[in-house]
Protein backbone atom coordinates (compact mmCIF):
# COMPACT_ATOMS: atom_id res chain seq x y z
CA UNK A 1 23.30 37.73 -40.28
CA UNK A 2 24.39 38.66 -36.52
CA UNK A 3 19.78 39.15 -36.14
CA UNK A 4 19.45 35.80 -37.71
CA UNK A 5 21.64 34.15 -35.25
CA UNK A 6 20.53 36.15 -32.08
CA UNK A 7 17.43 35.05 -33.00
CA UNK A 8 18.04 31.35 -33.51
CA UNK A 9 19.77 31.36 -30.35
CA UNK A 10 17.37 33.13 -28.49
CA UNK A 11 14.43 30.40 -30.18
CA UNK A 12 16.95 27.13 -28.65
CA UNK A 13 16.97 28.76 -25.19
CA UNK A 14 13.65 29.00 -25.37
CA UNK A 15 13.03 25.46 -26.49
CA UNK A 16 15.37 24.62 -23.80
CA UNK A 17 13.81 26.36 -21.09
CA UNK A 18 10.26 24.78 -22.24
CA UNK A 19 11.61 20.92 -22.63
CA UNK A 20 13.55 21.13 -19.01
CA UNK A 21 10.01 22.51 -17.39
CA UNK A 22 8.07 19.80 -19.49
CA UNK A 23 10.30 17.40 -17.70
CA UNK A 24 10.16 18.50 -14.36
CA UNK A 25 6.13 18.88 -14.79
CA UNK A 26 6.00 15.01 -16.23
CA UNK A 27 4.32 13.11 -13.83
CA UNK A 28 4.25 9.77 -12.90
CA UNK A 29 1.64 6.55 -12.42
CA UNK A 30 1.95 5.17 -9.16
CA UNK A 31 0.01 1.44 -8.11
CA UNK A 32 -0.80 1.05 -4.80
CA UNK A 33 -2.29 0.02 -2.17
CA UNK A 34 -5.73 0.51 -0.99
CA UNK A 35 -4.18 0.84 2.54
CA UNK A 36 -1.94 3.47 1.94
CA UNK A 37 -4.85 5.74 0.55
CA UNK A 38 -7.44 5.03 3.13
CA UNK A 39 -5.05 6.08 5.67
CA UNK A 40 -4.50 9.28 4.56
CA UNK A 41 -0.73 8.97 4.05
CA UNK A 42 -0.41 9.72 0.34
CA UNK A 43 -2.49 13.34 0.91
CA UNK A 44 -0.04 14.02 3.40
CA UNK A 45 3.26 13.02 1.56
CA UNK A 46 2.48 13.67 -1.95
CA UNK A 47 1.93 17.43 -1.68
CA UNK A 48 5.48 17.64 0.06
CA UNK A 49 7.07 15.20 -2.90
CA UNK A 50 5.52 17.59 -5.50
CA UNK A 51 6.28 21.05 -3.89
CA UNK A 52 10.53 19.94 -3.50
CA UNK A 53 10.32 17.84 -7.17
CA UNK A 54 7.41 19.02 -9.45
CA UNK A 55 6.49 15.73 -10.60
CA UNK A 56 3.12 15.40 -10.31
CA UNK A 57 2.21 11.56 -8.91
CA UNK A 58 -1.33 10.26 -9.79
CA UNK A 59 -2.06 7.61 -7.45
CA UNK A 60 -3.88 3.92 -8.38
CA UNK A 61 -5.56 2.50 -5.25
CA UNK A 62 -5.53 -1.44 -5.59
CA UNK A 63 -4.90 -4.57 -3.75
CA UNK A 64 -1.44 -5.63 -3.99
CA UNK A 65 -1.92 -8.18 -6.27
CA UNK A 66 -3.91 -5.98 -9.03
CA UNK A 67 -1.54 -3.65 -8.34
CA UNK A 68 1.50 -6.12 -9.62
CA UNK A 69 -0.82 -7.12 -12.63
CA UNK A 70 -0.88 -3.18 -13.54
CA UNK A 71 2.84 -3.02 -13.26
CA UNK A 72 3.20 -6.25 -15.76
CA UNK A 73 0.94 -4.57 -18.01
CA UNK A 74 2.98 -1.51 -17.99
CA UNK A 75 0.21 1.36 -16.61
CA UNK A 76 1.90 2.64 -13.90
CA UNK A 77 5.65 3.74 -13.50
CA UNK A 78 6.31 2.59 -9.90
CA UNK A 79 4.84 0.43 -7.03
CA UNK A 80 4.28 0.71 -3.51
CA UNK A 81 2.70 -1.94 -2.07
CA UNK A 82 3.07 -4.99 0.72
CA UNK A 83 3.51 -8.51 -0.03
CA UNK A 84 7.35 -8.75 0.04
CA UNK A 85 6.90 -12.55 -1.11
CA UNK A 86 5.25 -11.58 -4.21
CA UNK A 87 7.23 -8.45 -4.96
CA UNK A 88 10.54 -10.35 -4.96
CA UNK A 89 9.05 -12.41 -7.57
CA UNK A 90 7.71 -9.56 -9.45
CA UNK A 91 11.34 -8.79 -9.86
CA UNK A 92 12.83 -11.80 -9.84
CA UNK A 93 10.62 -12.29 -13.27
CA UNK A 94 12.11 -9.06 -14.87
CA UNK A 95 8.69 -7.21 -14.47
CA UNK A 96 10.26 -4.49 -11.55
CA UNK A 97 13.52 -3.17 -12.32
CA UNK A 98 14.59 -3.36 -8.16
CA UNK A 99 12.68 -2.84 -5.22
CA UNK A 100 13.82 -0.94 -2.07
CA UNK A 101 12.31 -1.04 1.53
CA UNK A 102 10.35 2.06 2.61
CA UNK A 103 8.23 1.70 5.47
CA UNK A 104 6.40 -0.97 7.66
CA UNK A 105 3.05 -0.75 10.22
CA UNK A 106 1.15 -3.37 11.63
CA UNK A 107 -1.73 -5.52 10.88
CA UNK A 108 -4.54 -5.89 13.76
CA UNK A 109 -7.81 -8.16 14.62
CA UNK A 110 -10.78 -5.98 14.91
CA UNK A 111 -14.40 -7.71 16.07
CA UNK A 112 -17.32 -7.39 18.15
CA UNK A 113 -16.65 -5.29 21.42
CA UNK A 114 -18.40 -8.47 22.77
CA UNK A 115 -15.85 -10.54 21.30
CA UNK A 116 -17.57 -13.90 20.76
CA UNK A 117 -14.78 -16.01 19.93
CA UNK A 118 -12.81 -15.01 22.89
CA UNK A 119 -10.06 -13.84 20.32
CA UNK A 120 -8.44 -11.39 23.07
CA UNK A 121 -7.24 -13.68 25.27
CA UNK A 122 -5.51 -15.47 22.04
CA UNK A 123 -1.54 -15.52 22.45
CA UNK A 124 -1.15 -15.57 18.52
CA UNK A 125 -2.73 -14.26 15.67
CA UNK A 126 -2.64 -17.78 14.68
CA UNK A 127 -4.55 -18.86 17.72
CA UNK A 128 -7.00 -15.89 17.40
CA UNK A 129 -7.83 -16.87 14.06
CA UNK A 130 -8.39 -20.50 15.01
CA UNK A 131 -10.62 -19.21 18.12
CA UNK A 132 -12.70 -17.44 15.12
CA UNK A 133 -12.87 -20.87 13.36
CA UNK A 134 -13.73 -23.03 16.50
CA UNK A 135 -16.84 -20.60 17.31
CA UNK A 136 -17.94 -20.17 13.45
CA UNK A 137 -17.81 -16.21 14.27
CA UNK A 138 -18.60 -14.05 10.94
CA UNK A 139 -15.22 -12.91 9.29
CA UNK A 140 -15.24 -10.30 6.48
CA UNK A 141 -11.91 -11.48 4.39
CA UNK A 142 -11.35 -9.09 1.78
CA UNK A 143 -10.85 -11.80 -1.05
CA UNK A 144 -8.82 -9.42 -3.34
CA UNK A 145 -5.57 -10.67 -3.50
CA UNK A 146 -4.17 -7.89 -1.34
CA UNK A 147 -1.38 -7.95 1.01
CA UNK A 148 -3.67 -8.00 3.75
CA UNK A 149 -5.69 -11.30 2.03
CA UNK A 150 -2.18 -12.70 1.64
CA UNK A 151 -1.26 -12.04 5.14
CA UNK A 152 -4.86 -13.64 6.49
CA UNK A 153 -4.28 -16.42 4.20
CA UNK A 154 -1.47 -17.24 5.86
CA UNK A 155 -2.75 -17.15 9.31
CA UNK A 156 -5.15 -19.26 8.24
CA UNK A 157 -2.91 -21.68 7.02
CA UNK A 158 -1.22 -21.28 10.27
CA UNK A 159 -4.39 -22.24 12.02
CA UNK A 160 -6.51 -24.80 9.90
CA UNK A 161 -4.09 -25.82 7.19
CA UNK A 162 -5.94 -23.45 5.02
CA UNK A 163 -8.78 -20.42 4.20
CA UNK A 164 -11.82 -21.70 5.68
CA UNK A 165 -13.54 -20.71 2.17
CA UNK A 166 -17.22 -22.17 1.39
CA UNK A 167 -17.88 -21.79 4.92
CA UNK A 168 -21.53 -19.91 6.12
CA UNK A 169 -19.75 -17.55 8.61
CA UNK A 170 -17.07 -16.61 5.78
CA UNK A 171 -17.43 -13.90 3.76
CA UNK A 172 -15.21 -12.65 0.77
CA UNK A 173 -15.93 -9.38 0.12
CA UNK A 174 -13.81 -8.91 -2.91
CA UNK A 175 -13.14 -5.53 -2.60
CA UNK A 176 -10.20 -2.92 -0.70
CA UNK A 177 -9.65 -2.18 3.00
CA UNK A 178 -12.45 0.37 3.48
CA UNK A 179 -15.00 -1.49 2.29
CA UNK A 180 -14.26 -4.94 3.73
CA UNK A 181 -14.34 -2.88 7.13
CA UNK A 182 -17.99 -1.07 6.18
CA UNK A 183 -18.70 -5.32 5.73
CA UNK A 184 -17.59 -6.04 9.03
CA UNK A 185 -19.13 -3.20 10.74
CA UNK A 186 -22.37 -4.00 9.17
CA UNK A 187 -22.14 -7.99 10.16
CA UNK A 188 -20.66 -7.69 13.43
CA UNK A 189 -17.68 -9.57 11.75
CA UNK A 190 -14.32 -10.38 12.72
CA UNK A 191 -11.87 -8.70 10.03
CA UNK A 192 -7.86 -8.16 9.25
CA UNK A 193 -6.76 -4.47 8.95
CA UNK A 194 -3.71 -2.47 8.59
CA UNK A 195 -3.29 -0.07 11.71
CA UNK A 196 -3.38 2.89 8.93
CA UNK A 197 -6.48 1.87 7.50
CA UNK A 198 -8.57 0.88 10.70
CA UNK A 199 -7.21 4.66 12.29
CA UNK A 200 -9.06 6.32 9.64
CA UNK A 201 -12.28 4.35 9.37
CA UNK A 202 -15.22 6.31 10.40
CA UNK A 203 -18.35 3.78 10.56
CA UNK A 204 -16.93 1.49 13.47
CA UNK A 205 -19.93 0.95 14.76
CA UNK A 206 -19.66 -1.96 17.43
CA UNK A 207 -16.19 -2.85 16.03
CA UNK A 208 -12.91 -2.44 18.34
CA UNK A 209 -9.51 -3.55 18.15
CA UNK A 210 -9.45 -7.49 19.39
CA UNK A 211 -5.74 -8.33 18.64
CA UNK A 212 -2.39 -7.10 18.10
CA UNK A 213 1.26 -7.06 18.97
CA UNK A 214 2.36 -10.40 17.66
CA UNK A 215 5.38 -9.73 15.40
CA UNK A 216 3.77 -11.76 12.83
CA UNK A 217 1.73 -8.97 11.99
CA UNK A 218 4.31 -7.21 10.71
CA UNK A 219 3.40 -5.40 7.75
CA UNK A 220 6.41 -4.33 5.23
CA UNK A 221 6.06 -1.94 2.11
CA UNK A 222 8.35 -1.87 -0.87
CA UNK A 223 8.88 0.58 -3.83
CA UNK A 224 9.31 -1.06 -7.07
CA UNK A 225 10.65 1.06 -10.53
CA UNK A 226 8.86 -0.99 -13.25
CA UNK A 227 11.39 -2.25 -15.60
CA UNK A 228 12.28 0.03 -18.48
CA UNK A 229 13.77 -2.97 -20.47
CA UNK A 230 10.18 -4.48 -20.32
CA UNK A 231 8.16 -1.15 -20.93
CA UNK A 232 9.92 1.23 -22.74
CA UNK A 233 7.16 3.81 -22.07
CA UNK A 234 8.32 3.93 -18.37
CA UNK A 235 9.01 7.50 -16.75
CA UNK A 236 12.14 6.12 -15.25
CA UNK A 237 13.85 9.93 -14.98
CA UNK A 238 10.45 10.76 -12.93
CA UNK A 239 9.60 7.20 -10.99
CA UNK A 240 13.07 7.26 -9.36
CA UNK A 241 12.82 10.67 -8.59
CA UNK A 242 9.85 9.79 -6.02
CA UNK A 243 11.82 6.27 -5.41
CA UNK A 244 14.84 8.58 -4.22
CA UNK A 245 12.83 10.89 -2.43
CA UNK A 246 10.33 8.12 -0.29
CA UNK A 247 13.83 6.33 0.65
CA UNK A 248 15.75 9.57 1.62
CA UNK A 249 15.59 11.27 5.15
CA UNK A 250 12.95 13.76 3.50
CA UNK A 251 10.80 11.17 2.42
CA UNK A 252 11.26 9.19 6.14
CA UNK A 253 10.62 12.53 7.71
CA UNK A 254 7.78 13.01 6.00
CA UNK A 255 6.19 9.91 6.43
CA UNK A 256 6.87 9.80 9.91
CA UNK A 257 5.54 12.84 10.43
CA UNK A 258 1.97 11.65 9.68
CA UNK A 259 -0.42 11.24 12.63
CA UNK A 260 -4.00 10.34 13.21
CA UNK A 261 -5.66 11.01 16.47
CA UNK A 262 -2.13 11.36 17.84
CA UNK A 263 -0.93 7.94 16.51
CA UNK A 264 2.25 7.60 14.13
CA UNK A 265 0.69 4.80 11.29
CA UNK A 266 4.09 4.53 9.71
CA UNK A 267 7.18 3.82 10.14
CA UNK A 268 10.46 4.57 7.83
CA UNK A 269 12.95 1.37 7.04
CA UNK A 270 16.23 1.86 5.66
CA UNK A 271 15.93 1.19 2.13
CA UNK A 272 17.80 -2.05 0.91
């Protein structure tokens, strides 16, 4: 009888021991941006996430806005992405469970070195974007629904009143960062980037930075738990174990520690 129960025991530990390391393995679905992974930043982070947590994080590279249209759907576990107006109503709507702050870089103008449109001497993005209108300079928009289109939509708006679409020296590439960029390169086009993703393109060709440093290109991320109550299925436990970790000092550390060329692309926010 006293073998019987040493055994059972013995077989419960073991169970235990396997169902805590199946949990700590588990890992999660993250949706994000296209901008975050063509900088680099999640090969640099992730590794130190999984080492300290053992959640394994497989990344979704989107625009913002299919990224938001996977979380409705329920296929990821988590966001992190950049269009604060639309992520406030992603919660609002009961799709995201909360969202919390995480980091912010900067969007900038890149165009011809030549700089047809005179957008460097612009004292706006506003300004530079109507400078791009006036001259009918190519633009490469990417068209996707990302945060980036959302932020060039609105300096368009700013501009004209709205996106000069149907126009010849317009085009909508309908596709991420990096290739929007190969688009630009390869028509001498005027384009919106993020800082991160423009650092780590390669094929610049005769493209150059035209335009930055006005505060409206400001460029926010958030991290959003997708909301248990709507998708059961959720790996809540897991998700807000990388949530905790990206807002804590050894996720800011981490993220500030990543560099390009000598260049810091992101910057921690208190999370809120």
């Amino acid at each position: 009888m006293a073998c019987r129960f040493l055994k059972r025991l013995t077989l419960v530990a073991a169970l235990g021991v396997f169902a805590a390391t199946a949990q700590a393995d588990e890992s999660i679905t993250l949706a994000s941006t296209t901008s975050t992974q063509n900088s680099g930043l999640f090969d640099y982070i992730l590794p130190i996430f999984e080492k300290a947590s053992g959640v394994p994080v497989k990344v979704v590279a989107l625009g913002t806005g299919q990224a938001l249209d996977v979380g409705r759907r329920g296929d990821a576990d988590a966001l992190l992405v950049h269009d604060r107006v639309k992520e406030d109503a992603f919660v609002a709507e009961g799709w995201g469970a909360y969202r919390k702050d995480v980091m912010y870089n900067d969007f900038v103008i890149v165009g011809p070195k030549a700089d047809p449109a005179g957008v460097a001497s612009a004292e706006t993005a506003a300004a530079a974007f109507d400078k791009i209108a006036v001259a009918g300079a190519a633009f490469a928009s990417r068209g996707d629904r990302s945060g980036t289109h959302a932020a060039e939509k609105r300096f368009w708006v700013a501009a004209l009143g709205a996106p000069p679409a149907g126009q010849g020296w317009y085009k909508e590439t309908g596709s991420g960062m990096g290739a929007t960029l190969n688009t630009a390169a390869g028509m001498d086009a005027y384009a919106l980037a993020d800082r991160g993703s423009w650092a780590n393109f390669k094929n610049r060709q005769n493209l150059q930075i035209v335009f930055e440093g006005d505060p409206k290109l400001y460029n926010p991320y958030g991290v959003i738990l997708i909301n248990p109550a709507k998708h059961p299925h959720v790996k809540k436990a897991a998700a807000e174990q990388f949530i905790d970790w990206i807002t804590s000092d050894a996720g800011h550390a981490a993220i500030a520690a990543y560099t390009l060329h000598g260049e810091q692309l992101f910057f921690p926010l208190k999370a809120r």
